[in-house]
Protein backbone atom coordinates (compact mmCIF):
# COMPACT_ATOMS: atom_id res chain seq x y z
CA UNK A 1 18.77 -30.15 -3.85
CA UNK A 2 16.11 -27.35 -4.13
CA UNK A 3 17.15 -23.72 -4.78
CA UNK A 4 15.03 -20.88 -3.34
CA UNK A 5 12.95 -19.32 -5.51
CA UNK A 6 14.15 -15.76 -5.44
CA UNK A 7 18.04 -16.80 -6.07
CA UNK A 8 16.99 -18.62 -9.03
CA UNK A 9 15.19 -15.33 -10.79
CA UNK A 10 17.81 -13.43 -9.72
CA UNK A 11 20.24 -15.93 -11.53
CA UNK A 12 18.46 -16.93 -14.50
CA UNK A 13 17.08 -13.04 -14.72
CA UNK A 14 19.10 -10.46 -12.87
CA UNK A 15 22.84 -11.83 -13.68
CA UNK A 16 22.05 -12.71 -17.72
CA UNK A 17 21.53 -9.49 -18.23
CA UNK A 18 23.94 -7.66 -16.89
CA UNK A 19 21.60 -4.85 -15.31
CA UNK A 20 22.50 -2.99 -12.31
CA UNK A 21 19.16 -2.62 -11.23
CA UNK A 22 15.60 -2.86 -12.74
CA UNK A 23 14.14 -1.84 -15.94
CA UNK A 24 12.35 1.48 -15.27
CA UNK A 25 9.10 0.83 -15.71
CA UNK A 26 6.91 3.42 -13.68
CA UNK A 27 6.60 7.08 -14.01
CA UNK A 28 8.37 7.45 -10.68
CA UNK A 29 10.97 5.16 -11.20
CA UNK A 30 13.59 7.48 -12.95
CA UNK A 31 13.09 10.29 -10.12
CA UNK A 32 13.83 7.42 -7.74
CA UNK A 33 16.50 6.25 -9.76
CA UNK A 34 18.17 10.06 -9.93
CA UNK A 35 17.74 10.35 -6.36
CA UNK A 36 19.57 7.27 -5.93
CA UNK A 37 22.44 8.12 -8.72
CA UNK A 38 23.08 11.05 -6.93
CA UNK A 39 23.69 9.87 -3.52
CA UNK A 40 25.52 7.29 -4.66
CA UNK A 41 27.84 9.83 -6.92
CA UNK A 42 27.88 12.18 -3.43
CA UNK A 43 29.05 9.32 -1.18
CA UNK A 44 31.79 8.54 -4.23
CA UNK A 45 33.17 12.03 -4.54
CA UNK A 46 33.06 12.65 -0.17
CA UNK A 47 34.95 9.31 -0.15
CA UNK A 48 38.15 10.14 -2.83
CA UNK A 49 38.23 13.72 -1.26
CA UNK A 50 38.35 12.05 2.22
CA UNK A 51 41.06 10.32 0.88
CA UNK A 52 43.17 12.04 -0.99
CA UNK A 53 43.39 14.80 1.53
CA UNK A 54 44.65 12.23 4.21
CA UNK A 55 47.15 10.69 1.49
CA UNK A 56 48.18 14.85 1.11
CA UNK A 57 48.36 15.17 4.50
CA UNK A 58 50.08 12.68 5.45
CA UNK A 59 52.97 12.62 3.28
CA UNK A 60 52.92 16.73 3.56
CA UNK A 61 53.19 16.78 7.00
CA UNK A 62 55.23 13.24 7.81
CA UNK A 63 57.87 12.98 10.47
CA UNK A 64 60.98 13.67 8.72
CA UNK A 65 59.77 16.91 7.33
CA UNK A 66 58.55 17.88 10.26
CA UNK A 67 60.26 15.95 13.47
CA UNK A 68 58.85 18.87 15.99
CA UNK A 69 55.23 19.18 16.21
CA UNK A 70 53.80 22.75 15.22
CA UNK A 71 50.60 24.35 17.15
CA UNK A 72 48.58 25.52 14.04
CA UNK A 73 45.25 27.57 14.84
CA UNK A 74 41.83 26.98 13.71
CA UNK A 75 40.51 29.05 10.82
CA UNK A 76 36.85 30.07 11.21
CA UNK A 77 36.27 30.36 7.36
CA UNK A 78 37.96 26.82 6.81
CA UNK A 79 35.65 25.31 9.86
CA UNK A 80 32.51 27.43 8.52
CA UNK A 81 33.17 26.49 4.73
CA UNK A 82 33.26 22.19 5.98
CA UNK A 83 29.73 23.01 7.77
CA UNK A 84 27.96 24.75 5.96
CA UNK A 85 28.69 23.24 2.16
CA UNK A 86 27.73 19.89 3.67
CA UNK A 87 24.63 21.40 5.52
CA UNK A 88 23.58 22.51 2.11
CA UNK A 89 23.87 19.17 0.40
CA UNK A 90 22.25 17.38 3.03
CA UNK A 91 19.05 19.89 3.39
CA UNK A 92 18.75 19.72 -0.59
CA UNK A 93 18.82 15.87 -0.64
CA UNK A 94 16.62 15.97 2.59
CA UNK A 95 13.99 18.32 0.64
CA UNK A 96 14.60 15.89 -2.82
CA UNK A 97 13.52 12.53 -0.86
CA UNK A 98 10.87 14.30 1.23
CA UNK A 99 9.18 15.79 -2.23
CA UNK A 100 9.72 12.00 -3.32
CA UNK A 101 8.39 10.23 -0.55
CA UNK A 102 4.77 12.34 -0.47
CA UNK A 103 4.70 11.71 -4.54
CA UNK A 104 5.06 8.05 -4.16
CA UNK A 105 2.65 8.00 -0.85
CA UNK A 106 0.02 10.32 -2.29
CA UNK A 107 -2.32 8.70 -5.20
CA UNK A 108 -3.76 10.73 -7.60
CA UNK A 109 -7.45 11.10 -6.52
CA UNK A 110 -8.42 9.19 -9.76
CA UNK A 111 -6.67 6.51 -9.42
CA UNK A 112 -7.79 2.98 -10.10
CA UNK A 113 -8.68 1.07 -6.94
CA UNK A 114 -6.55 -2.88 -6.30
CA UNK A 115 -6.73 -4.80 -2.81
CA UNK A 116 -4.36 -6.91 -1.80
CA UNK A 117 -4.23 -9.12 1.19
CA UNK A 118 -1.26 -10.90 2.23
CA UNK A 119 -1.10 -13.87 3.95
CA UNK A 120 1.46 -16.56 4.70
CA UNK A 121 3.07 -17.08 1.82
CA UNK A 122 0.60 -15.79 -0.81
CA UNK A 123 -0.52 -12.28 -2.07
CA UNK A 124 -4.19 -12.03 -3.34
CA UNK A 125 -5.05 -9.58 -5.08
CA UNK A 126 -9.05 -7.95 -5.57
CA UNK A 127 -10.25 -5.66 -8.32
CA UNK A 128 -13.79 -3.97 -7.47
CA UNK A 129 -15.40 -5.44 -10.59
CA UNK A 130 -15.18 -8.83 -9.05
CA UNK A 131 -11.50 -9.96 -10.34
CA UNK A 132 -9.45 -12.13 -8.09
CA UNK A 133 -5.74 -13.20 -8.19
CA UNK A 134 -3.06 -15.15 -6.54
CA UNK A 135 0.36 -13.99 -6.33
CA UNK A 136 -0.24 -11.80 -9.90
CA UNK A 137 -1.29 -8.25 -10.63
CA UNK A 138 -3.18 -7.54 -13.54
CA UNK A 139 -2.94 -3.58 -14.61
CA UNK A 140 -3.43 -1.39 -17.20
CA UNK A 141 -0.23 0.78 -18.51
CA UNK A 142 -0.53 4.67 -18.65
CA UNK A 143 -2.73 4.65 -15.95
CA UNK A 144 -2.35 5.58 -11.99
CA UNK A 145 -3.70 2.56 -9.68
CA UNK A 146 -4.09 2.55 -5.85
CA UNK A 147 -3.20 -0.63 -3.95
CA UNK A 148 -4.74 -0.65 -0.35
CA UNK A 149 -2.99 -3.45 1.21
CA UNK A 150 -3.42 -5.29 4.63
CA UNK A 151 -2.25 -8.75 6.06
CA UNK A 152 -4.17 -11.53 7.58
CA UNK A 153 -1.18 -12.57 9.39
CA UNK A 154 2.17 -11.48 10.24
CA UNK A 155 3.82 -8.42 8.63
CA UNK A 156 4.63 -8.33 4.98
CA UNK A 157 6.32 -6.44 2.43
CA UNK A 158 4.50 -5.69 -1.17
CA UNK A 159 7.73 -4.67 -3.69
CA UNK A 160 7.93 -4.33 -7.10
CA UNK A 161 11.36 -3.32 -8.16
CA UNK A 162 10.68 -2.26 -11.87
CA UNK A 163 7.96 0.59 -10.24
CA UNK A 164 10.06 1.37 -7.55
CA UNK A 165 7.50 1.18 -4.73
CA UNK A 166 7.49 -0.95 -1.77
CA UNK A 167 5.33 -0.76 0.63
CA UNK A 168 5.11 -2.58 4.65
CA UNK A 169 1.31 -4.51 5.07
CA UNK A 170 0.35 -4.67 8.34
CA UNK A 171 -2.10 -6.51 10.11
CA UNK A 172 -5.07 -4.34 11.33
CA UNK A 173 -4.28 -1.20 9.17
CA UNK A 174 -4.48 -0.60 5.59
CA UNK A 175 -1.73 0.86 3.95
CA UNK A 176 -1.78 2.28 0.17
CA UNK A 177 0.74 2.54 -2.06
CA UNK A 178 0.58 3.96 -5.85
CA UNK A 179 2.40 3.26 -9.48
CA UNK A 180 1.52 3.89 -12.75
CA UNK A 181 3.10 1.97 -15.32
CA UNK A 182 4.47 3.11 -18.50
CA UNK A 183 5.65 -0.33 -20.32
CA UNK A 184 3.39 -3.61 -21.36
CA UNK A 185 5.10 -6.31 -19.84
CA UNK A 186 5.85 -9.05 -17.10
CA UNK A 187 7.58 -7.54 -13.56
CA UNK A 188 8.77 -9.04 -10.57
CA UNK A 189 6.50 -8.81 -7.08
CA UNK A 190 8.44 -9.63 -3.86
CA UNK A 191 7.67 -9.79 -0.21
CA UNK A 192 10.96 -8.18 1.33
CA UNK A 193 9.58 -8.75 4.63
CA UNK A 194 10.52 -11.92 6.15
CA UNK A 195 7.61 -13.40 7.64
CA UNK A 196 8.46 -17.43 8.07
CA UNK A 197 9.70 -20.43 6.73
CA UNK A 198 8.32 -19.98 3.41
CA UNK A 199 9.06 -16.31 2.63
CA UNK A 200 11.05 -16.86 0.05
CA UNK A 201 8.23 -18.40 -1.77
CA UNK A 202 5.68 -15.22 -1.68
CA UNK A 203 6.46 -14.38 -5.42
CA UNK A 204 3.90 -13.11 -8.10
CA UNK A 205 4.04 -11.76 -11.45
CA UNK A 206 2.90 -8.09 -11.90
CA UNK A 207 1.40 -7.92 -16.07
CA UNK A 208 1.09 -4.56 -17.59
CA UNK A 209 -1.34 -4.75 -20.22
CA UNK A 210 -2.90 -1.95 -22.93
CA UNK A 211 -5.61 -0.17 -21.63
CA UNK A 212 -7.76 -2.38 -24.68
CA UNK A 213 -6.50 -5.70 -23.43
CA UNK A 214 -6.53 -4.83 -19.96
CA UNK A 215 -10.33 -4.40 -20.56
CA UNK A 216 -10.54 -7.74 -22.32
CA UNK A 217 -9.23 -9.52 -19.50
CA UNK A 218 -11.77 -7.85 -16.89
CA UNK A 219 -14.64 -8.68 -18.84
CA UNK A 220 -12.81 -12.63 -19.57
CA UNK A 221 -11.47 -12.45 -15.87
CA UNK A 222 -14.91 -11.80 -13.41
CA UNK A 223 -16.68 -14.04 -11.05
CA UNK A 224 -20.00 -12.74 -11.71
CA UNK A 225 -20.19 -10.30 -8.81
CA UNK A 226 -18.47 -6.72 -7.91
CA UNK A 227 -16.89 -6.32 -4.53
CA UNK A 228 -19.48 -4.30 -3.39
CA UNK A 229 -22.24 -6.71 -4.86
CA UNK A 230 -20.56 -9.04 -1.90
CA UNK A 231 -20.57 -6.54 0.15
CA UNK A 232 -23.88 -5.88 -0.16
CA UNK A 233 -25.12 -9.92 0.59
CA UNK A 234 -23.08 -9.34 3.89
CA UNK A 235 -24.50 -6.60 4.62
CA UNK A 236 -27.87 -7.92 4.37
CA UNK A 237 -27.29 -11.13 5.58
CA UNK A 238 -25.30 -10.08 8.80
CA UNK A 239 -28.27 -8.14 9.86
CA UNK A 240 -26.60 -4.45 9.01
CA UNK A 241 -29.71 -3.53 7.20
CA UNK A 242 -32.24 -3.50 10.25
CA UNK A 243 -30.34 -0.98 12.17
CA UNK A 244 -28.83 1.23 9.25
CA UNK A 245 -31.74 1.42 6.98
CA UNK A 246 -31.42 5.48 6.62
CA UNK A 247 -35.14 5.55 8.03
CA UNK A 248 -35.16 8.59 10.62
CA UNK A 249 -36.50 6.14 13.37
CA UNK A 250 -33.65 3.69 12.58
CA UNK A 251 -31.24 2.72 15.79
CA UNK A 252 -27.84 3.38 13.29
CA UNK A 253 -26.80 6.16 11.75
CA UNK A 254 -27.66 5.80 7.84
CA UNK A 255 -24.45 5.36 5.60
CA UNK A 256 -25.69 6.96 2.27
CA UNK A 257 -22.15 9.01 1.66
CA UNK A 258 -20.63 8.85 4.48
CA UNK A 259 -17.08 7.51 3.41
CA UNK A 260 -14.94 10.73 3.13
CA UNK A 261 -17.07 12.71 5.55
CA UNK A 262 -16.51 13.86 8.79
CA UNK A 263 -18.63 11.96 11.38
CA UNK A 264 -19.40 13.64 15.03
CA UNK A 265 -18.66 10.84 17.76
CA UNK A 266 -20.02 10.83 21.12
CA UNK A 267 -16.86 11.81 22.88
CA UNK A 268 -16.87 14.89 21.10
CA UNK A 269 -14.49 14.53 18.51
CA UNK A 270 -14.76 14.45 14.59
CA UNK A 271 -13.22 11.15 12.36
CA UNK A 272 -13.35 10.87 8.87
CA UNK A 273 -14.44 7.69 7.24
CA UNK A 274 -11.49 6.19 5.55
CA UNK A 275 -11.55 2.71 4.66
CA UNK A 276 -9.60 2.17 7.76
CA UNK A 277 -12.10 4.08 9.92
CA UNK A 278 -14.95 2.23 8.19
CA UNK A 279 -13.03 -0.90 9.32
CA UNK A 280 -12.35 -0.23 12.45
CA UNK A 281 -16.00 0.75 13.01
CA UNK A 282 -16.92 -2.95 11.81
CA UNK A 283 -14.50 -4.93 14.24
CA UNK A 284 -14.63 -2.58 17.48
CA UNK A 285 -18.02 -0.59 17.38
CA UNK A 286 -17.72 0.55 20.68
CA UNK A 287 -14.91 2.66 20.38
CA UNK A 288 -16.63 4.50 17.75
CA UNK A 289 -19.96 5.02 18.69
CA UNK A 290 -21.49 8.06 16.68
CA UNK A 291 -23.10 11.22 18.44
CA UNK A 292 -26.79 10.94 19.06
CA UNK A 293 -26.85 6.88 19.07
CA UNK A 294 -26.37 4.23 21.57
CA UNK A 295 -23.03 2.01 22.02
CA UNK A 296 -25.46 -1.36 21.04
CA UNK A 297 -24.05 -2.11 17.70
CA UNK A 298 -22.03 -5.77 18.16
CA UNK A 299 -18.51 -6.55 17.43
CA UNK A 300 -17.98 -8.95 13.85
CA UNK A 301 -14.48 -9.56 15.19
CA UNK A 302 -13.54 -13.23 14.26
CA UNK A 303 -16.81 -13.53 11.93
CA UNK A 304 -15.64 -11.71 8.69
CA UNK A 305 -12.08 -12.51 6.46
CA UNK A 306 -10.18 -9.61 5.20
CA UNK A 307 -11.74 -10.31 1.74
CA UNK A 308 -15.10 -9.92 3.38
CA UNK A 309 -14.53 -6.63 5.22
CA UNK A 310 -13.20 -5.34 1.86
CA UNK A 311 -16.09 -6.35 0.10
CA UNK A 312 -18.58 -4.53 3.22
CA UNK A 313 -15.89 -1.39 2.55
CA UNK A 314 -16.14 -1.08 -1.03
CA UNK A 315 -19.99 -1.67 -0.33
CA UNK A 316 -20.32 1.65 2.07
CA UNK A 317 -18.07 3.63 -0.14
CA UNK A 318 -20.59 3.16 -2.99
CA UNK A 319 -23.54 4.42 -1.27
CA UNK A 320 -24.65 7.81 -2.36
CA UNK A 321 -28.38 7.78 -0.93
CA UNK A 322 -30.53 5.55 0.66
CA UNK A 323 -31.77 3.74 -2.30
CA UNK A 324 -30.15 1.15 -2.44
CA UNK A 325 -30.31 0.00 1.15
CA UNK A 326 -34.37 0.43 0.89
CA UNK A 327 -34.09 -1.98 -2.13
CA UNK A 328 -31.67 -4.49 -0.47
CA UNK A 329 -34.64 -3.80 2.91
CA UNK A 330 -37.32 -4.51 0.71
CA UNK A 331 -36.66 -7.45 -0.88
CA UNK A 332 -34.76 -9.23 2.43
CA UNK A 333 -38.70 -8.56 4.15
CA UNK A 334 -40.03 -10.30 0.95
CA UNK A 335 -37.57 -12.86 0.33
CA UNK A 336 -39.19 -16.43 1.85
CA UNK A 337 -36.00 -18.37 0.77
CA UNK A 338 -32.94 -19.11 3.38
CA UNK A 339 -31.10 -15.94 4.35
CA UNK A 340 -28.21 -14.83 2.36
CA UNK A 341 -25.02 -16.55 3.01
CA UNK A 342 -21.81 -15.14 2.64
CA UNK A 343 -19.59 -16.72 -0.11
CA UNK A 344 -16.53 -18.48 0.42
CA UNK A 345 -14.26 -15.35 0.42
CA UNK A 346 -16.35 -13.62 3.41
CA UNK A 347 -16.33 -16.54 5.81
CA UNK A 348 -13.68 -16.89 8.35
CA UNK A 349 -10.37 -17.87 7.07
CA UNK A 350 -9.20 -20.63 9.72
């Protein structure tokens, strides 16, 4: 007999030590965790009231004190005392979890950079100096770090308890999400999503590490090549480079800093390049075709993985000038060998 995954943590884990919920183990996870205290205190003390004045009131006004029913009035102060004190509360605890919600949503704008793409059942996660994991998280403490998260699939859930964040991946959008640990040590990632048979099993391990070791383990932990090194093989290799060379006769627009601008389309309007937008741009270049150029750049949907449009993303975002693409031009004109290939994470996942 086989025990799911998740009951057994929560068994061996969760019940042995008595905790009513997580360590707190993120700088917002004691707001969250006051937040939640006082709701939960607020639902406790609306609850006895509740109750006790129906106990009062019933044994005040039961039928052998009173066997003839009385008409009794309304009092406006009494009805505008029961609006407007809950009104209050409810507007102040609105205002509290709004002020929440935009901290947790929000990343700092230094913040450290993590992809994740989740797929059924496994979370992978991609560090732009090259570092790749499976159902783990590697992360400095004392530090803020961005997770832009997507799914290959079906819709998942990224949660880590002990941070207090949880976040919905979608397929086709990136979504971000943003923690910054305060405590070395080993934490619980979930998918509270359920997305099939095996969703039980989409566990990982998130390890919080000193800012030394943490270091140690990027330089111990790379495959050689940065995200946008990748990138930058696809880009060439795919053919990219012809049309968005940054020449002034070139058929593309050029892409030295355009992620965070504000691009003019043809239909008139203005879009800034996200790394959705940059995406999107990628898989359905028609619908963004940029003012002054022709609709002729051709769809990659179906040709690239999620890993690989990451890799052409973090690519784009790195371009400050022209330089590098003239480099990357030059030596694809002068290179006799076979054309670049893209590795194993940019084909097609089937």
């Amino acid at each position: 007999m086989q025990i799911s995954p998740v009951l057994w943590q929560f068994l061996t884990k969760w019940l042995t030590s008595s905790a009513l919920w997580p360590d707190q183990a993120s700088t917002i996870a004691p707001w969250a965790d006051a937040l939640y205290i006082f709701l939960w205190l607020m639902t406790v003390v609306g609850m006895l009231l509740v109750g006790a004045l129906v106990l009062f009131f019933a044994i005040r006004y039961r039928q052998e004190r009173h066997p003839e029913a009385v008409q009794i009035e309304g009092s406006t102060l009494l009805e505008a005392t029961w609006t407007i004190i809950p009104l209050g509360i409810f507007l102040f605890v609105f205002v509290w979890g709004a002020w929440l919600y935009f901290r947790i949503y929000n990343p700092p704008a230094d913040a450290m950079q993590v992809y994740v793409v989740g797929k059924q059942w496994m979370w992978k996660a991609e560090h732009p100096g090259g570092q790749h994991e499976i159902n783990a998280l590697h992360v400095p403490s004392g530090r803020p770090v961005q997770l832009t998260m997507i799914s290959q699939d079906v819709f998942h859930s990224y949660s880590i308890p002990a941070f207090r964040v949880k976040r919905e991946v979608i397929p086709g959008r990136y979504t971000t999400v943003w923690f910054n640990a305060t405590k070395p040590g080993t934490y619980h990632l979930f998918c509270t999503q359920y997305c099939g048979t095996l969703h039980s099993g989409m566990i990982g391990e998130i390890t919080v590490m000193d800012p030394a070791d943490y270091q140690k383990w990027t330089e111990e932990s790379t495959s050689g090549m940065s995200l946008a090194q990748n990138g930058e093989r696809l880009f060439a290799s795919l053919g990219c480079i012809s049309c968005h060379s940054g020449n002034a006769t070139a058929s593309g627009p050029s892409l030295a800093g355009v992620y965070g601008s504000k691009i003019k389309m043809d239909d008139g309007t203005e879009q800034v390049a996200t790394d959705g937008f940059l995406r999107d741009v990628i898989l359905n270049p028609s619908q963004h075709v940029p003012y002054g150029y022709k609709p002729i750049m051709p769809t990659y949907q179906g040709q690239i993985s999620e890993e690989g449009l990451i890799d052409l993303v973090e690519y784009i975002k790195g371009l400050k000038t022209n330089y590098r693409v003239q480099q990357t031009l030059d030596t694809s004109k002068s290179d006799d060998a076979a054309p670049i290939t893209p590795t194993a994470s940019q084909k097609v996942t089937q």
